[in-house]
Protein backbone atom coordinates (compact mmCIF):
# COMPACT_ATOMS: atom_id res chain seq x y z
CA UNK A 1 116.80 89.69 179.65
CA UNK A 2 114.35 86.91 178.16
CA UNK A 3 116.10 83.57 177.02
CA UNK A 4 112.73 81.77 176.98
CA UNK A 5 112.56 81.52 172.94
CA UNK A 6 116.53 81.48 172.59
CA UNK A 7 116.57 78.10 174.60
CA UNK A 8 113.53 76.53 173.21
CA UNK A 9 115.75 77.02 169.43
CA UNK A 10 118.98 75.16 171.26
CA UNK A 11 117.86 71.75 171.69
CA UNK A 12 120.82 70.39 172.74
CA UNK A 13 122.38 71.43 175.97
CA UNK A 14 126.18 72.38 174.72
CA UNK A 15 123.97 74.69 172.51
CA UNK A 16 122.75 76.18 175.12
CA UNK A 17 125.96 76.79 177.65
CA UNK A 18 127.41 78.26 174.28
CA UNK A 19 124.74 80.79 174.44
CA UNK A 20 125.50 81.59 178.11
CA UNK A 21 129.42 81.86 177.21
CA UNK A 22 128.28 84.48 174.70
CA UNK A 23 126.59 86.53 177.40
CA UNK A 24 129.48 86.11 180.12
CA UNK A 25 132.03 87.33 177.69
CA UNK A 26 130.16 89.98 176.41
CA UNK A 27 129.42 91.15 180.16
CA UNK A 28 133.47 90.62 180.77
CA UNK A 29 134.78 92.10 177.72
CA UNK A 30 132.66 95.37 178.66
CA UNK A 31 133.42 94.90 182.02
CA UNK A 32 129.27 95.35 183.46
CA UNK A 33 128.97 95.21 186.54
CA UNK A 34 126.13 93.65 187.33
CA UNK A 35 123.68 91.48 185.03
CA UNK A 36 119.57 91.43 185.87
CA UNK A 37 117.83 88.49 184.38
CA UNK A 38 114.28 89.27 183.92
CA UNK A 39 110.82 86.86 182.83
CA UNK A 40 108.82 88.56 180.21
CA UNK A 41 106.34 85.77 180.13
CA UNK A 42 102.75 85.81 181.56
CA UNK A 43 102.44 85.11 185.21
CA UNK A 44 100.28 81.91 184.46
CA UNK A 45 102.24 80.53 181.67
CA UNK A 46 105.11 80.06 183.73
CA UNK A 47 105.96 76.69 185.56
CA UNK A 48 105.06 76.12 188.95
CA UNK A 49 107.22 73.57 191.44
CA UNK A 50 110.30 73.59 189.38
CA UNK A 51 112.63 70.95 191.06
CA UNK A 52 116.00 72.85 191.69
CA UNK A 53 117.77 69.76 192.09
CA UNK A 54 116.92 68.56 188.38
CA UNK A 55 117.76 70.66 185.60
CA UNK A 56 115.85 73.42 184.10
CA UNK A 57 117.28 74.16 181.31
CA UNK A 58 114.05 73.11 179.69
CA UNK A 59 111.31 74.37 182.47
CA UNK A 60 113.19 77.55 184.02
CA UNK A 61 115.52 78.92 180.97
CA UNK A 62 116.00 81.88 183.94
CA UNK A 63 117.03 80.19 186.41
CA UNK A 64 119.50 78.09 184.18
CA UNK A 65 120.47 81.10 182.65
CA UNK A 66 121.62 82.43 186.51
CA UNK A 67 122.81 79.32 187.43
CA UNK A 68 125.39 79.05 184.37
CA UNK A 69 126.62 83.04 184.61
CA UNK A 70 126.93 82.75 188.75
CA UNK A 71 129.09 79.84 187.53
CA UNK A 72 131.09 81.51 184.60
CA UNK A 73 131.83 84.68 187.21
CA UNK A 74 133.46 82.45 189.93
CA UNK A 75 137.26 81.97 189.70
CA UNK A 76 137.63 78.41 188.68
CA UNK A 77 139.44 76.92 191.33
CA UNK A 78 136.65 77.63 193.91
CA UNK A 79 133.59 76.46 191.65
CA UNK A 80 134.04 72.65 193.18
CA UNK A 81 133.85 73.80 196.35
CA UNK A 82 131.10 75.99 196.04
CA UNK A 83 129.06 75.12 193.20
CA UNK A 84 128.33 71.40 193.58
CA UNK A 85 127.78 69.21 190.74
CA UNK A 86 124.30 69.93 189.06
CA UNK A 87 122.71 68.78 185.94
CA UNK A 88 122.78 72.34 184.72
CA UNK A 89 126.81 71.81 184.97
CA UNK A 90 127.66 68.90 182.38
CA UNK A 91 128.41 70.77 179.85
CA UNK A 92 130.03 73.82 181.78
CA UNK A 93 133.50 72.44 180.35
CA UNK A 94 132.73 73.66 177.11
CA UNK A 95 131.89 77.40 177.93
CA UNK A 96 135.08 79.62 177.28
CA UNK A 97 136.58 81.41 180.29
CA UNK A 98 136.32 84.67 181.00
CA UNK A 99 139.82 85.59 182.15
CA UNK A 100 138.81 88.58 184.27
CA UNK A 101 141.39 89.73 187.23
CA UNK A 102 139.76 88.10 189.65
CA UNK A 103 140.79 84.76 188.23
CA UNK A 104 143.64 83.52 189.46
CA UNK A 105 147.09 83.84 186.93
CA UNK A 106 150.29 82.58 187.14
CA UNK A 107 151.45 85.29 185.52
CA UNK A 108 149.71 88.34 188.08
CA UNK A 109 150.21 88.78 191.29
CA UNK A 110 147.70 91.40 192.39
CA UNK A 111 146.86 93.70 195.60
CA UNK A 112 143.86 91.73 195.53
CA UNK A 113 142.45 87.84 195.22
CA UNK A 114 139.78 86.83 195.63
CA UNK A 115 139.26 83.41 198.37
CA UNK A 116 137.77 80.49 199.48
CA UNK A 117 137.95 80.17 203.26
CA UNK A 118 138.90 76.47 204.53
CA UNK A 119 138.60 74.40 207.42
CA UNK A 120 142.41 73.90 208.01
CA UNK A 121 144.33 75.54 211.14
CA UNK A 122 146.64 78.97 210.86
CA UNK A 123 150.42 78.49 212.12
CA UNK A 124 149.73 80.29 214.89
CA UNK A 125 145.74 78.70 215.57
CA UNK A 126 144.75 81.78 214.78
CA UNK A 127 142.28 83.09 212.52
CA UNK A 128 141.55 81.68 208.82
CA UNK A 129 142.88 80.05 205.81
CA UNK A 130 141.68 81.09 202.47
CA UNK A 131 142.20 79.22 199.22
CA UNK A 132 143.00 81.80 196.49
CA UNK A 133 144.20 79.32 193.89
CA UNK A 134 147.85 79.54 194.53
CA UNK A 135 150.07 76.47 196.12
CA UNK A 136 149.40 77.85 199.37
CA UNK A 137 146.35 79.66 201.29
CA UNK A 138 146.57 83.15 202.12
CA UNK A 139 146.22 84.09 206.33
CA UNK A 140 143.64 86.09 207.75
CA UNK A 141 143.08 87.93 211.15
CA UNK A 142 139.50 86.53 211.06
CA UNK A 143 137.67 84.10 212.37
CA UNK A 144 135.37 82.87 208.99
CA UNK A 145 133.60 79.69 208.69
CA UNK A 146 134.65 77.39 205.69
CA UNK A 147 132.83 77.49 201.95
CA UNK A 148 133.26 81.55 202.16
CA UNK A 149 133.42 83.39 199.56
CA UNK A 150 135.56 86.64 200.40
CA UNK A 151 137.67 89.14 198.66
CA UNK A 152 141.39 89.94 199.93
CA UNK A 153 143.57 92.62 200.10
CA UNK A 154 147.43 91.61 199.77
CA UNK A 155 150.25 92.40 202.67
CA UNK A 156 152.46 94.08 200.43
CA UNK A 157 155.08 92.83 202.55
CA UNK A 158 154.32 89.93 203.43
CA UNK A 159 152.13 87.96 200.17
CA UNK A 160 150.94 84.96 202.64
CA UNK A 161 148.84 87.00 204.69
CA UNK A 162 145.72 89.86 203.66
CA UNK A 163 142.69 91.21 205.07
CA UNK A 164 139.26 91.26 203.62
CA UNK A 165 137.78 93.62 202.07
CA UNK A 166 134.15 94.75 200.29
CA UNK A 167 134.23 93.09 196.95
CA UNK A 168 133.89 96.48 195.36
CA UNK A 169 137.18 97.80 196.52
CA UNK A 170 138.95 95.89 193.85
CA UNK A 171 137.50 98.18 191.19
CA UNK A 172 136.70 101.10 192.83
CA UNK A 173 139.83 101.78 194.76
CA UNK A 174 142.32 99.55 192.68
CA UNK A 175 140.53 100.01 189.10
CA UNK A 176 140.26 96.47 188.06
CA UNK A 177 137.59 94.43 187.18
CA UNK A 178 136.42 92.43 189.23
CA UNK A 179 133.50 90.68 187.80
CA UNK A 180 129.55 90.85 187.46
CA UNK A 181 126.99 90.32 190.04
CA UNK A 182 123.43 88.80 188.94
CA UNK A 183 119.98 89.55 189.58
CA UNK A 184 117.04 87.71 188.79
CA UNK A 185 113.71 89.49 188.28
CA UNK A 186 110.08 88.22 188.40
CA UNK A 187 109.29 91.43 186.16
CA UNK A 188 110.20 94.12 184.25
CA UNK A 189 109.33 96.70 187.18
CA UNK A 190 111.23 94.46 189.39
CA UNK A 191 113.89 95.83 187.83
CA UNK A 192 113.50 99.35 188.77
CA UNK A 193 112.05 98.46 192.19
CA UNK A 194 114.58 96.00 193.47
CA UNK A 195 117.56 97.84 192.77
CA UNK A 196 120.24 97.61 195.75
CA UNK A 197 121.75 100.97 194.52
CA UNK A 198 120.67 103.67 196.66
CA UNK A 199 118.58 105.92 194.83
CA UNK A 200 118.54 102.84 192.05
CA UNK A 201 119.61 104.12 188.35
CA UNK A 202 119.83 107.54 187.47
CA UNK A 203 120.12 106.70 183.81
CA UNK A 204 118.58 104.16 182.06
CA UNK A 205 118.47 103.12 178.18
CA UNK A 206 115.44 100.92 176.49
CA UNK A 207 116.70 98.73 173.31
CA UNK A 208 113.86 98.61 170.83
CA UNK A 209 114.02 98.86 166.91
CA UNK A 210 111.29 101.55 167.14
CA UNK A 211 113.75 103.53 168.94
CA UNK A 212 116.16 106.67 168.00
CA UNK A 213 119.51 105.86 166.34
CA UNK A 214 122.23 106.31 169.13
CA UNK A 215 124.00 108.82 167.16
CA UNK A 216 120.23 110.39 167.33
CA UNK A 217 120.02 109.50 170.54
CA UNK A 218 123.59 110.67 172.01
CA UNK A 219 124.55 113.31 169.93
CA UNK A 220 128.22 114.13 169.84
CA UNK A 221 128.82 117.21 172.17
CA UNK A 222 130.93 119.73 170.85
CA UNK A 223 132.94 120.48 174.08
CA UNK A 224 132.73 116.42 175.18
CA UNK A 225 130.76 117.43 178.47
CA UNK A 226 130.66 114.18 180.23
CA UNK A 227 127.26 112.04 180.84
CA UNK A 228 126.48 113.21 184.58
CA UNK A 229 125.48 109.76 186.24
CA UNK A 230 126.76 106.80 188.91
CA UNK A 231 124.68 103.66 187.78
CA UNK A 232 123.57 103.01 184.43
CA UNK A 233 121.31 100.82 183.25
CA UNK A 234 120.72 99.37 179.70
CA UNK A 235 117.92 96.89 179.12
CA UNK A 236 117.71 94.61 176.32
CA UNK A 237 114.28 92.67 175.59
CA UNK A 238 113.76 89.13 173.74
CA UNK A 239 112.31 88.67 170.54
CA UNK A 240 108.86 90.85 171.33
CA UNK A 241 110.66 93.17 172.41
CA UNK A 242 110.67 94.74 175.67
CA UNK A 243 107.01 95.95 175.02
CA UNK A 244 105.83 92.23 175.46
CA UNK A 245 107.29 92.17 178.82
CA UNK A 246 105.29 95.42 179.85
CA UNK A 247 102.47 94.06 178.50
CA UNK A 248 102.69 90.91 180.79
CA UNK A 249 103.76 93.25 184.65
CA UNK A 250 101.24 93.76 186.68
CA UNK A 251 102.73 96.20 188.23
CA UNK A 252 102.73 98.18 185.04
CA UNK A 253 99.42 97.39 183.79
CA UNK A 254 98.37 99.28 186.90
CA UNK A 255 99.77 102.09 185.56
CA UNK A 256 99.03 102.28 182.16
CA UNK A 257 102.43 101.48 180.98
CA UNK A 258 102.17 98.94 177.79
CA UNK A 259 103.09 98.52 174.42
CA UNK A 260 103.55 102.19 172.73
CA UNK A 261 104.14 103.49 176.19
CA UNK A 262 107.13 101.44 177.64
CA UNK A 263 109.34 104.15 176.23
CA UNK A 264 108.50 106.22 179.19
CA UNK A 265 110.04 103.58 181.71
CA UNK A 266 113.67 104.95 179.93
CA UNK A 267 115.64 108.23 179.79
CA UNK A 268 116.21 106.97 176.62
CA UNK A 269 114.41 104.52 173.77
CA UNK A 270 117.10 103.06 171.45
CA UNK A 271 117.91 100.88 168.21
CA UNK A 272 121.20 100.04 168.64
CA UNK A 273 121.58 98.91 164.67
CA UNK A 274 119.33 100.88 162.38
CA UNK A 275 119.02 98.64 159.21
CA UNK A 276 119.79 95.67 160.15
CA UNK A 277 120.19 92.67 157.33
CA UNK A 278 118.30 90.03 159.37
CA UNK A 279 114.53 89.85 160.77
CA UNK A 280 115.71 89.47 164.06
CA UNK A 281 118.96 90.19 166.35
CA UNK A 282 119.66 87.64 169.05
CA UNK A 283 119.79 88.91 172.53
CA UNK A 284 123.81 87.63 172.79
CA UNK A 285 124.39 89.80 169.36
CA UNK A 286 122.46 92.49 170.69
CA UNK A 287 124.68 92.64 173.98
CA UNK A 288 127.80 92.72 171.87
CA UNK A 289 126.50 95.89 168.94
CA UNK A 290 124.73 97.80 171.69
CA UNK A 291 127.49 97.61 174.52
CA UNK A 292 129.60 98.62 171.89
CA UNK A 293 128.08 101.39 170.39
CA UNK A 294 126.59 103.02 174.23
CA UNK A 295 130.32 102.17 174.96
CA UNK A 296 130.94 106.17 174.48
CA UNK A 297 128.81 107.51 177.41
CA UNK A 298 130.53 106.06 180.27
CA UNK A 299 133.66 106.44 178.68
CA UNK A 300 132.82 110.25 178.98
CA UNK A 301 131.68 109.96 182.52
């Protein structure tokens, strides 16, 4: 997704992490489980020896834009520890919280937490404290060094001790979620070709207002035959559109793909809201009206 123009309009910085609050709750609410952040901006426009100690909310509206969402998807009470201070951060405070499951309540008390892991000793000077936001740490078996990030499974029996566990598991064997991961992208194609699922999307959806209504688009199916896929995809351009950022890959170029022919990098080309009252439809309103009108097809999965 392009922020380039959307931060260059927010010229104050609490403008800005507002923004970014839009696009984590969005990606919360719908529960995505993984955001890519791509540049849609020529290769030689873009800034060169970007200082990651300073902030770049001005020079590197990507990175920023990473930065902030990495920081919205940790649980709170291990952002000090592993997220330290940055320029980027002062006005973090304002952005609203996500409230996912894998932020600690007082309320819940899941099968799974996620941890911190610390430098203290076990009872026993075994294994590994983790920091899961409670009064006390969770035990593990495990040797891990400190500033860890790890997910836990719960001793039923005993809530003071757990075992790690892939950070999928949480949603794929205990069906919560369980947050967003992010990816950042030099390119459009990088996209496609950097994909860490194996055999990367087998269904992917273009946003563009020269695209088909999604009731065009998707059809309702008499018999409600589910859409036949494991990782979907929908891409959302800035204000040129996702043509502009064809127009400026490489990669692409290569291959012919620009302008009227970036359709073909989809299964399908969509405009989420036919009609729509104003010229243009912000990339954070865009996330909320197309993620809720594509909501349907993995519902039917």
């Amino acid at each position: 997704m392009d922020f380039v123009y959307r931060f260059a309009g927010c010229r104050r910085d609490d403008q800005r992490t507002g923004l970014v609050s839009h696009v984590a709750r969005a990606l919360a609410i719908f529960g995505i489980d993984e955001v890519v952040i791509y540049d849609d901006s020529p290769l030689d426009a873009r800034p060169a020896n970007i200082d990651p100690a300073a902030y770049t909310g001005d020079v590197d509206p990507c990175g920023y834009l990473d930065h902030l969402l990495q920081y919205m998807e940790m649980p709170p009470f291990m952002r000090r520890t592993l997220l330290p201070l940055h320029p980027n951060l002062k006005a973090a405070g304002l952005m609203t919280s996500l409230d996912i499951p894998s932020h600690p309540h007082h309320t819940d008390w899941l099968p799974y937490c996620e941890g911190v892991t610390t430098s203290g000793a076990t009872a026993d000077g075994t294994g590994t404290l983790v920091d899961v936001g409670r009064k006390d740490p969770v035990t593990i078996s495990q040797d891990i060094p400190p500033k860890t990030r790890i997910t836990l499974q719960m001793n039923q029996d005993d809530w003071a001790t757990g075992e790690p566990v892939d950070p999928i598991a949480p949603r794929t064997e205990g069906g919560f979620y369980w947050g967003y991961a992010v990816r950042r992208c030099k390119t459009l194609s990088a996209v496609f070709e950097e994909c860490a699922y194996e055999g990367g999307y087998d269904l992917s959806i273009g946003t563009s207002e020269r695209g088909l209504s999604v009731s065009e688009a998707f059809p309702e199916r008499k018999r409600r035959e589910p859409y036949n896929f494991n990782h979907l995809i929908v891409v959302f351009g800035g204000p040129r559109g996702i043509e502009y950022a064809a127009e400026n890959d490489p990669a692409l170029q290569e291959i012919g793909i620009s302008r009227g022919r970036t359709k073909e990098l989809f299964d399908y080309w969509v405009n989420i809201l036919p009609g729509q009252g104003s010229r243009a439809i912000r990339t954070e309103e865009a996330l909320f009206i197309g993620l809720s009108g594509l909501r349907k097809i993995w519902e039917m999965r």
